[in-house]
Protein backbone atom coordinates (compact mmCIF):
# COMPACT_ATOMS: atom_id res chain seq x y z
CA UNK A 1 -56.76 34.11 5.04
CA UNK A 2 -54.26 33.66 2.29
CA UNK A 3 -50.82 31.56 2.99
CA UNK A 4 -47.99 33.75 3.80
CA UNK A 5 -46.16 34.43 0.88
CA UNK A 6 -42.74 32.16 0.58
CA UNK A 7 -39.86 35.05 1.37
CA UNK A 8 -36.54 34.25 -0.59
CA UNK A 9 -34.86 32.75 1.81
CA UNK A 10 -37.84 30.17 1.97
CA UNK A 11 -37.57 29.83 -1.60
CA UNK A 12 -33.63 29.31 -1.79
CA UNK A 13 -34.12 26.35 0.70
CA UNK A 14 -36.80 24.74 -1.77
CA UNK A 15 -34.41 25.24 -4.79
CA UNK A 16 -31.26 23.60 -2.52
CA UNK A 17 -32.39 20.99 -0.21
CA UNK A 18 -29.72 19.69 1.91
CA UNK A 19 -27.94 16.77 0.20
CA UNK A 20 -28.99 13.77 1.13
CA UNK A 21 -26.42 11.65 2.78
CA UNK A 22 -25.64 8.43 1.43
CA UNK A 23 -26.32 5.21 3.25
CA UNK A 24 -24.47 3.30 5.43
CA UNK A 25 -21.96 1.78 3.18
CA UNK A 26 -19.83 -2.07 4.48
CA UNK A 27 -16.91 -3.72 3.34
CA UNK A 28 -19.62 -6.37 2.41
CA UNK A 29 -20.98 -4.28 0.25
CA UNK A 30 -17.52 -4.27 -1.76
CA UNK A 31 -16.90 -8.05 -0.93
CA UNK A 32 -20.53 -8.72 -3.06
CA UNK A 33 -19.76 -6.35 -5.77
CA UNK A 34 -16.19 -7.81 -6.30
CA UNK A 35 -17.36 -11.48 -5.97
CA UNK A 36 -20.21 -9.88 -8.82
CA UNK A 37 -17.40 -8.88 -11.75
CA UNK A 38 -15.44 -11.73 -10.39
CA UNK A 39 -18.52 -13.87 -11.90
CA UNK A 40 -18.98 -11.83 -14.51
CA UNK A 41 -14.90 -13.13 -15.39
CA UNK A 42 -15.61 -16.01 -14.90
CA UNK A 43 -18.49 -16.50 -17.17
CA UNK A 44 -16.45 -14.91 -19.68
CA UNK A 45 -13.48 -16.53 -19.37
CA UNK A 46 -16.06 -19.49 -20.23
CA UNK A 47 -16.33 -19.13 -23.52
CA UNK A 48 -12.80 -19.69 -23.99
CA UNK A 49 -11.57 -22.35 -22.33
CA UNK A 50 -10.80 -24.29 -19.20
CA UNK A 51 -7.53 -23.49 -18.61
CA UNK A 52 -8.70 -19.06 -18.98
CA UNK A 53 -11.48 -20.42 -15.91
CA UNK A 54 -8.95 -21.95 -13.95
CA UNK A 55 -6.69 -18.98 -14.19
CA UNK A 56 -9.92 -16.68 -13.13
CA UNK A 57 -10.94 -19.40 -10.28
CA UNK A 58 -7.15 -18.59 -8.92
CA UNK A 59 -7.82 -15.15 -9.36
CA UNK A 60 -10.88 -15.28 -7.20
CA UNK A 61 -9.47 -17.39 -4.71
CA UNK A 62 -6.08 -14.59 -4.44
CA UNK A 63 -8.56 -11.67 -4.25
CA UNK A 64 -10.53 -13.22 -0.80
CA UNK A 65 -9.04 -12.40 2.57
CA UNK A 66 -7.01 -9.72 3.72
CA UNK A 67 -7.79 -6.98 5.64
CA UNK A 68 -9.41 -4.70 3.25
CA UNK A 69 -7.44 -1.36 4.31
CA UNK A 70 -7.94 0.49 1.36
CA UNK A 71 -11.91 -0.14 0.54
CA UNK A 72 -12.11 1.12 4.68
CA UNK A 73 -10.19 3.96 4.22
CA UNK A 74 -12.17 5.31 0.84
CA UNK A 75 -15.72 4.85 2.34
CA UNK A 76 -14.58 6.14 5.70
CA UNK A 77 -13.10 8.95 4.02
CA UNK A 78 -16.44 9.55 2.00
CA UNK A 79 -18.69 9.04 4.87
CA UNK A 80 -17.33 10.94 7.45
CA UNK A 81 -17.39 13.74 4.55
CA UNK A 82 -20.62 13.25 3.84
CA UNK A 83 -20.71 11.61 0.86
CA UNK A 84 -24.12 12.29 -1.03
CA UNK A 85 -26.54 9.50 -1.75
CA UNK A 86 -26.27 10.40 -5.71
CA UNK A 87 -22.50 8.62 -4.90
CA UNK A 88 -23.19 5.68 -3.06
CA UNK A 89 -22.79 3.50 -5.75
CA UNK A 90 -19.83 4.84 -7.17
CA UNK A 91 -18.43 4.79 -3.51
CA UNK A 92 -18.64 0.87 -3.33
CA UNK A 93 -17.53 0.34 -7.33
CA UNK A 94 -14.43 2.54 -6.45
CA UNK A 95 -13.34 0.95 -3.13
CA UNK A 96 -13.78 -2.76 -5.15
CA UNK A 97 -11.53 -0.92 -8.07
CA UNK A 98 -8.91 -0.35 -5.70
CA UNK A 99 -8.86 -4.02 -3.96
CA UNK A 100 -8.61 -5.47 -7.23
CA UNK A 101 -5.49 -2.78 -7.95
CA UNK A 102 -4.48 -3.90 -4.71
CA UNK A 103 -4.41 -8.04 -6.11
CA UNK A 104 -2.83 -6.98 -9.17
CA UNK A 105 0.31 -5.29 -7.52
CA UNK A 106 0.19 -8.24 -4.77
CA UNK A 107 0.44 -11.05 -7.81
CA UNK A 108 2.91 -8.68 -9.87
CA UNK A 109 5.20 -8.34 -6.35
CA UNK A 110 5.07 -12.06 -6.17
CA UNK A 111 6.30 -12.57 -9.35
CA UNK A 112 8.92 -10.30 -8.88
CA UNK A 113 9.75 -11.84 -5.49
CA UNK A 114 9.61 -15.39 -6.53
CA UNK A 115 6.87 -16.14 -4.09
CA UNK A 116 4.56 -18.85 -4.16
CA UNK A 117 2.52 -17.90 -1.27
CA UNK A 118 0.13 -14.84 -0.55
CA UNK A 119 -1.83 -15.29 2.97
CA UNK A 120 -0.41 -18.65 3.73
CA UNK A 121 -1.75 -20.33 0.74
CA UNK A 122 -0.55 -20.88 -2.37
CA UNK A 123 -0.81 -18.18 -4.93
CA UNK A 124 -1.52 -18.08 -8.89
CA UNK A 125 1.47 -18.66 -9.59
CA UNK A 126 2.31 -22.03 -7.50
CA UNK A 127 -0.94 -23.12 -8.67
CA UNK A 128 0.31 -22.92 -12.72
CA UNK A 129 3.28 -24.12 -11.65
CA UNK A 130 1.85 -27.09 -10.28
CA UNK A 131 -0.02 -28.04 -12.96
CA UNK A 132 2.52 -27.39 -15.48
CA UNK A 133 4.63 -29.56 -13.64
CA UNK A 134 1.73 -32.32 -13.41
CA UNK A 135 1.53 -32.36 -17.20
CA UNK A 136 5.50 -31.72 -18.02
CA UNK A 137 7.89 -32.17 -16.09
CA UNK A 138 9.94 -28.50 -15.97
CA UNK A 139 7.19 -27.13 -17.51
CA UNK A 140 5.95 -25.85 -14.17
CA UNK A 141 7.85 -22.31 -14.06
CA UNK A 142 7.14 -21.12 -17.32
CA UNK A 143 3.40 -21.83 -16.72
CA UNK A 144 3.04 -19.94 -13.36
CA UNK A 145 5.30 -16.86 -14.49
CA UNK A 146 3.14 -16.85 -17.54
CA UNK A 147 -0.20 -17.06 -15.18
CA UNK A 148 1.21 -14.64 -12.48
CA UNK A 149 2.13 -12.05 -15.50
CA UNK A 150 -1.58 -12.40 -17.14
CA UNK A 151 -3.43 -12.84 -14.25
CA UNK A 152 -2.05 -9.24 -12.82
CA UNK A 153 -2.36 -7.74 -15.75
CA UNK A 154 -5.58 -8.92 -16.00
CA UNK A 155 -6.62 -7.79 -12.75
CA UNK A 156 -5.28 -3.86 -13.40
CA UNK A 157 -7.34 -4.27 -16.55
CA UNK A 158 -10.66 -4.64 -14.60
CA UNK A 159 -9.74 -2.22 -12.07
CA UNK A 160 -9.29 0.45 -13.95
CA UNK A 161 -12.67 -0.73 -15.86
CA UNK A 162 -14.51 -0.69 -13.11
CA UNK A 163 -13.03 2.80 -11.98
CA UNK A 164 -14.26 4.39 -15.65
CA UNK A 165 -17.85 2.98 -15.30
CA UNK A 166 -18.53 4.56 -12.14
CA UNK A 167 -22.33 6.94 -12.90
CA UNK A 168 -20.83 10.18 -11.56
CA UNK A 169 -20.19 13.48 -13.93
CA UNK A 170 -17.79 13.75 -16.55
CA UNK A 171 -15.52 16.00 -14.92
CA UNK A 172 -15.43 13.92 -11.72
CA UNK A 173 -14.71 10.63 -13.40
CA UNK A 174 -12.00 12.23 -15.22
CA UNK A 175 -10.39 13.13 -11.91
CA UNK A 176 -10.67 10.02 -10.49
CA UNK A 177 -9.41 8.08 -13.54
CA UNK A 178 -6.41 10.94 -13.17
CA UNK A 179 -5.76 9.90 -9.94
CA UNK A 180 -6.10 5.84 -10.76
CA UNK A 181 -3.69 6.43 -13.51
CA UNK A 182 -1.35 8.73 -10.94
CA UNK A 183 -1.37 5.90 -8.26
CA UNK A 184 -0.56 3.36 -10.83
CA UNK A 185 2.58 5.02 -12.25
CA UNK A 186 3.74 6.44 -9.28
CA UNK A 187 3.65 2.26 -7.40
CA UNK A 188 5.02 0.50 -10.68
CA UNK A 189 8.22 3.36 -10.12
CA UNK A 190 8.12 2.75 -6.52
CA UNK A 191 8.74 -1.20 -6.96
CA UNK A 192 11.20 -0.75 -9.68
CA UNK A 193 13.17 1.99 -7.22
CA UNK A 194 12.61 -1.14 -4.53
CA UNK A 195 14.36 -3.99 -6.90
CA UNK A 196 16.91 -1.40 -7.80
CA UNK A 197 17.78 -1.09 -3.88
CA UNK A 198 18.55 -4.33 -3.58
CA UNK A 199 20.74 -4.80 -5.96
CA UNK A 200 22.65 -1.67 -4.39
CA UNK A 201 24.58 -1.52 -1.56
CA UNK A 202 26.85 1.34 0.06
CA UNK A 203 28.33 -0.90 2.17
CA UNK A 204 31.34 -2.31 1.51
CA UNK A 205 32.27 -4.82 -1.90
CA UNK A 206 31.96 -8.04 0.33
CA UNK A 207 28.59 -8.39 0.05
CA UNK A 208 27.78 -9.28 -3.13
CA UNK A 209 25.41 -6.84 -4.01
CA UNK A 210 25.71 -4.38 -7.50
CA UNK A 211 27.55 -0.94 -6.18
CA UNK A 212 25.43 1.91 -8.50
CA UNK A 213 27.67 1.98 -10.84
CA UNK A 214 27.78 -1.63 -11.60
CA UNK A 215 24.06 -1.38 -11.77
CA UNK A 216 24.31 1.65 -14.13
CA UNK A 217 22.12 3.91 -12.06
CA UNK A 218 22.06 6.57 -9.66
CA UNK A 219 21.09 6.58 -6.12
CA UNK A 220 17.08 7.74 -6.08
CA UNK A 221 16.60 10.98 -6.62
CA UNK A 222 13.04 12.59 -5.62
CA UNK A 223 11.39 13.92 -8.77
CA UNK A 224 8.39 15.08 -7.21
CA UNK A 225 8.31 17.41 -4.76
CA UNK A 226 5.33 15.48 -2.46
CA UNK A 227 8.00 12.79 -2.11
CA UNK A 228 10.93 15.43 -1.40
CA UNK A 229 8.52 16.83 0.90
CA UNK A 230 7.76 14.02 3.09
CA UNK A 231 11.21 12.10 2.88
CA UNK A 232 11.96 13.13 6.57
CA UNK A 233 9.79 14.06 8.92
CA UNK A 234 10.29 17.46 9.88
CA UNK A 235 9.56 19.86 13.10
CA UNK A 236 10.08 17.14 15.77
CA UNK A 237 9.64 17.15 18.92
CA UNK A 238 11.69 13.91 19.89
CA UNK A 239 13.63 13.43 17.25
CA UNK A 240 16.63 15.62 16.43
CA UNK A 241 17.34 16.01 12.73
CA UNK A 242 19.45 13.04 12.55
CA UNK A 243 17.37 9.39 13.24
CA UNK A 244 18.30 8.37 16.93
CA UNK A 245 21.88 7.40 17.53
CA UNK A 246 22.98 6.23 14.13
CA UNK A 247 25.46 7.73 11.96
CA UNK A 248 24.08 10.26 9.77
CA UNK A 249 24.76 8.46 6.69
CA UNK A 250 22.03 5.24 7.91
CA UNK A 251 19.83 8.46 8.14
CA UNK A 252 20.43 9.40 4.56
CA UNK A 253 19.51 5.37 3.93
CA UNK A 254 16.52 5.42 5.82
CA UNK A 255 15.26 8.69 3.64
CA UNK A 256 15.48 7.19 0.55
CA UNK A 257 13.87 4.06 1.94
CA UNK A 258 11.18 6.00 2.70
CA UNK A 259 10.66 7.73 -0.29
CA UNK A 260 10.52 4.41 -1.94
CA UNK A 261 7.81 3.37 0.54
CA UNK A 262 5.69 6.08 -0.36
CA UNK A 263 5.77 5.54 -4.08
CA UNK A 264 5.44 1.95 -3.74
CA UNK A 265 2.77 1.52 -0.91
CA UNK A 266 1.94 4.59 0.81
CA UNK A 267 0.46 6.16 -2.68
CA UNK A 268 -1.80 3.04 -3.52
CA UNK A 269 -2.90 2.18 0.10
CA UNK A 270 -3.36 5.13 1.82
CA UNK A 271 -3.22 8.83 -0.41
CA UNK A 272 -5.94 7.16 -3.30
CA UNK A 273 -7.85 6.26 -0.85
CA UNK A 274 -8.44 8.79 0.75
CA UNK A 275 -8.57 10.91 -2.02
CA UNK A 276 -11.22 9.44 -4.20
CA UNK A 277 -13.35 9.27 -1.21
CA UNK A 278 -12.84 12.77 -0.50
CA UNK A 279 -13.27 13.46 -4.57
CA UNK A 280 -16.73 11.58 -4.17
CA UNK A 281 -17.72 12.94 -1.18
CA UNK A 282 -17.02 16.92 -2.53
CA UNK A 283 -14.52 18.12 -0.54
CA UNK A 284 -12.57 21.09 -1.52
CA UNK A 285 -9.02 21.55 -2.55
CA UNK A 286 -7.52 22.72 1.04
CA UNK A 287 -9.18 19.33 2.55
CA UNK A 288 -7.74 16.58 -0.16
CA UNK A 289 -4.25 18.60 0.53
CA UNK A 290 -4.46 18.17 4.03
CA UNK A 291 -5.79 14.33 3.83
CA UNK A 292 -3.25 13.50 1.23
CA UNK A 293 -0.71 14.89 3.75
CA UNK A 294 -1.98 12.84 6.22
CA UNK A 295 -2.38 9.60 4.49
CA UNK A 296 1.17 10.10 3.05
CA UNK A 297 2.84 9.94 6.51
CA UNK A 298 0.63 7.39 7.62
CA UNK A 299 1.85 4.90 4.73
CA UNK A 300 5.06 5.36 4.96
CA UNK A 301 4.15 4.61 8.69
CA UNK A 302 2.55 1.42 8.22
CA UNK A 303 5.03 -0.05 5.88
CA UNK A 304 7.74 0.71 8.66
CA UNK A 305 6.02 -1.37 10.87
CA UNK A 306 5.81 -3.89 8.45
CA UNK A 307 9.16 -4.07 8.23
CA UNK A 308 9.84 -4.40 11.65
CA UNK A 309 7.63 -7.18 12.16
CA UNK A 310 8.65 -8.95 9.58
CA UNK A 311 11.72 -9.61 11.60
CA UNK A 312 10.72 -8.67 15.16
CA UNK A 313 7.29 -9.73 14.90
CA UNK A 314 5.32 -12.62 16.40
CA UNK A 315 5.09 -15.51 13.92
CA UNK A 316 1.92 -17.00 15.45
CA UNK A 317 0.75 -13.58 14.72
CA UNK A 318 1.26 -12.86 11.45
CA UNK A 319 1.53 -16.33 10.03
CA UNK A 320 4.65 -15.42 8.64
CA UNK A 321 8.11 -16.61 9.48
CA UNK A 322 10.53 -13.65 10.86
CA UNK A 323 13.01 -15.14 9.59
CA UNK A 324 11.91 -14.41 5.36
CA UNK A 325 12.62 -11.15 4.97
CA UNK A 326 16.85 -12.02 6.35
CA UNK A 327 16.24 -15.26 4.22
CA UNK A 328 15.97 -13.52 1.32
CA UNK A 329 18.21 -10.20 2.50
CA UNK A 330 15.30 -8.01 1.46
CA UNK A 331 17.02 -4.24 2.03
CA UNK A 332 14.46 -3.02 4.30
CA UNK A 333 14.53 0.04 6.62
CA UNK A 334 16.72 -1.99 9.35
CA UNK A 335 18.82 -3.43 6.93
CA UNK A 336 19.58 0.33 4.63
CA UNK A 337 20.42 1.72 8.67
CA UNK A 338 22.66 -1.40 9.79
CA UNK A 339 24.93 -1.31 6.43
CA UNK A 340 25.93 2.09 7.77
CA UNK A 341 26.59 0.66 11.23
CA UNK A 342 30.25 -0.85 13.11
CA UNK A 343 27.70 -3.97 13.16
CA UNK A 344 27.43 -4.56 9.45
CA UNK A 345 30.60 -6.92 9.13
CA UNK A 346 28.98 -9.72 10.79
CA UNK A 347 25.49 -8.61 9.98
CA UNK A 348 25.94 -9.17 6.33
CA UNK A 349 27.24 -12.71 6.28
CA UNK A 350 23.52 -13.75 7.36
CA UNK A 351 21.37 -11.68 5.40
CA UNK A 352 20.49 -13.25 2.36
CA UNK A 353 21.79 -16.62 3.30
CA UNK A 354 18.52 -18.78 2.60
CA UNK A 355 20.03 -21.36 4.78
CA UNK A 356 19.93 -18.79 8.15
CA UNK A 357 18.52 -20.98 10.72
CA UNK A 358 16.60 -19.87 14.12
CA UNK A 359 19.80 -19.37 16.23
CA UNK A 360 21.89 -17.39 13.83
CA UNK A 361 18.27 -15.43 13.00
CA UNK A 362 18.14 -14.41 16.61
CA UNK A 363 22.10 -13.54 16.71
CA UNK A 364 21.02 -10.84 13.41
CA UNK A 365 17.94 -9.25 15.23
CA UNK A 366 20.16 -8.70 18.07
CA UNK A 367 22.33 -7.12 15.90
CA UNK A 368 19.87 -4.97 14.82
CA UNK A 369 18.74 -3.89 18.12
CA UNK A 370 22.35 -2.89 19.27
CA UNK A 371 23.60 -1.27 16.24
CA UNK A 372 20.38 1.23 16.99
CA UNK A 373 18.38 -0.04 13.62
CA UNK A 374 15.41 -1.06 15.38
CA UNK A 375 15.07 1.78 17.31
CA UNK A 376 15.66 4.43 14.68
CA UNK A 377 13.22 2.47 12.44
CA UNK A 378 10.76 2.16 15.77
CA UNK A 379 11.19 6.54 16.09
CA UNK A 380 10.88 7.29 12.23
CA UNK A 381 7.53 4.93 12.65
CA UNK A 382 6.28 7.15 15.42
CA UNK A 383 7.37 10.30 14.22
CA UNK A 384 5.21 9.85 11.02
CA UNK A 385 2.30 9.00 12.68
CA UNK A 386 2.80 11.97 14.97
CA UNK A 387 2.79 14.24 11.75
CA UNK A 388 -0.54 12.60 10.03
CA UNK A 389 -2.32 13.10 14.09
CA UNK A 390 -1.10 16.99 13.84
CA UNK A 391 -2.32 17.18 9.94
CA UNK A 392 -6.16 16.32 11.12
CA UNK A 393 -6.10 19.39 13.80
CA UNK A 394 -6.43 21.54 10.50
CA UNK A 395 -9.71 23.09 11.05
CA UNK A 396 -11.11 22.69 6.94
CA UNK A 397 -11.68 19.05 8.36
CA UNK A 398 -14.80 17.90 10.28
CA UNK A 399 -14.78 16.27 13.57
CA UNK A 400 -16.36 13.05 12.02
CA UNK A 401 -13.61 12.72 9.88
CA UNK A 402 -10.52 13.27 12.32
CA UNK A 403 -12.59 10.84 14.95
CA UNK A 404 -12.56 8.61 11.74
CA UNK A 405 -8.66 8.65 10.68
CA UNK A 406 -7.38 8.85 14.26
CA UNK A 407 -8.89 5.28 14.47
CA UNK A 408 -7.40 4.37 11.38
CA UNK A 409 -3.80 6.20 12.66
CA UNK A 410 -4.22 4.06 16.16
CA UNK A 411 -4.69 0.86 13.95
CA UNK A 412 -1.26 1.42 12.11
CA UNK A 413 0.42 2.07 16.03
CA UNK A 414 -1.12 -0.87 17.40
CA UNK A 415 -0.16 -3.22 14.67
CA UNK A 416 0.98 -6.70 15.46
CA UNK A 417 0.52 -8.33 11.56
């Protein structure tokens, strides 16, 4: 007896197997292929001279640690999708791309900071500056600004190198270049909208600051309507549509704080991510919309956090003293709320005094927490986390996936550091 003949429908599943779904992918995996073109550097920067290795050996050194956010959220993103196997590759080369992105902006924010330490050692730039200062004396700064300048730009270099060599088709690498080149543009304006915040202040001319028309600018204006979108949180269901108890112009504050935050972290950290896994992994256009949604919330969500435990957080913890960010009167969320607050007249005559000590510290955070800053900042925290939990109900996204991010979203709410 003849086999049966194959009927189409037999046929169509011989022409279109199931994709194959990638294997399992680690951060390891992007730990070896970053240590890989960190070699590769290395050995390059060899056949120049000593002092080009010793700026790569910092490099290196700046690039190990941390927590790896970013790499987890792109291969979780592409996983839970289920990324093909064809991708794998490209999966692990893009989630290295964006930790190296993610050391670039670190060293360029340290410049721009004046820090000399990243992680509680000492950065690229204190490095230079120590050896300048070992062969000159005073030659020290110019030597680490000069390394912290070429050693980020020299890190975005290879990131976005790495991003263009990834083996996937034309059209897809063009997309995710477009959305490397998107992140980049949209961070670099989010830290010059930061450094132009701190130099204004709407609070009265005692403290020091540039009003907006001394600094010849205008208070931020969203441009794009993702960030207009997103500023404040909307259909609450604890929050009414002013913040808490403070006065609605510390609401107004905290907005365009939080715009900032989501050109200058929440677009790099948490929206790329998530998107170029999603790009890799083949999802359609309703499903990036709804993850960029998500991650956009959640960003602005983590870097809220931050900011409250950079003053309010446990030092033991983070390995960071809470006293830094009122050291260097760094206008965070707390600090854009208090200025708008019947506290601010004494609360201003310790921020940005780098002499604060611990007693006069603790006198400003309980400032903070009875003007109402804390706790606004605390609600807006909660109430954008609440948003990115409701965004992964949309039914275009698999179960895998909102499993996946809620862990991700109960990280954020459990942070301590």
């Amino acid at each position: 007896m003849s086999a049966r003949p194959a009927s189409t429908t037999d046929n169509r599943h011989v022409a279109e197997p199931t994709r194959p779904h990638a294997a399992p992918i680690t951060l390891a995996d992007v730990d070896e292929r970053l240590q890989q073109g960190l070699d590769a550097s290395l050995r390059q920067a060899a056949q120049v001279d000593d002092r080009f290795v010793q700026l790569w050996q910092a490099l290196r050194s700046g690039i190990g640690g941390g927590k790896r956010v970013r790499p987890a959220l792109l291969i979780d993103t592409f996983t839970a999708l289920g990324g093909p196997e064809k991708h794998r590759e490209a999966c692990i080369e893009a989630a290295a791309a964006l930790e190296m992105l993610h050391a670039a902006f670190l060293l360029h924010d340290d410049l721009i900071d004046g820090d000399l330490l990243r992680r509680g050692r000492p950065n690229a730039i204190a490095e230079f500056s120590a050896r300048g200062n070992a062969h000159s004396a005073g030659a020290g700064s110019s030597w680490g600004l000069a390394a912290g300048t070429l050693g980020g730009d020299l890190l975005l270099s290879s990131a976005i190198r790495r991003l263009a060599g990834v083996r996937v088709e034309d059209r897809l690498r063009d997309q995710l270049l477009d959305e490397f080149d998107e992140t980049i543009h949209l961070s670099a304006a989010g830290e010059l909208a930061d450094v132009t915040q701190s130099l204004i202040s709407d609070a009265s001319p005692s403290t020091g600051r540039l009003s907006a028309a001394d600094a010849g600018v205008s208070p931020l204006e969203p441009t794009r309507s993702t960030v207009q979108q997103t500023a404040r949180p909307q259909s609450r269901s604890t929050a009414s549509a002013q913040t808490s108890s403070v006065p609605p112009l510390a609401d107004e504050a905290l907005c365009q704080i939080e715009q900032t935050l989501e050109l200058k972290t929440a677009r790099y950290s948490f929206v790329a991510p998530v998107r170029i896994g999603a790009m890799l992994a083949g999802a359609d256009a309703r499903q990036i919309s709804n993850l960029s949604d998500m991650a956009r919330h959640a960003g602005i969500a983590f870097q809220l956090t931050d900011d409250l435990i950079g003053v309010f957080g446990d030092a033991d913890i983070t390995g960071k003293s809470t006293k830094v960010d009122l050291q260097r009167g760094t206008r965070t969320a707390l600090i854009a709320v208090a200025q708008h607050t019947a506290v601010w007249a004494e609360l201003e005559t310790m921020i940005g005094d780098p002499t604060l000590d611990d007693a006069r510290a603790a006198r400003a955070r309980d400032l903070l927490n009875a003007c109402g800053a804390r706790a606004a900042v605390e609600l807006r925290a909660r109430d954008h986390l609440r948003l990115s939990r409701s965004l992964l109900e949309d039914e275009s996204l698999p179960p895998r996936l909102r499993d996946c991010m809620q862990a991700h979203l109960d990280a954020i709410a459990g942070r301590q550091r």
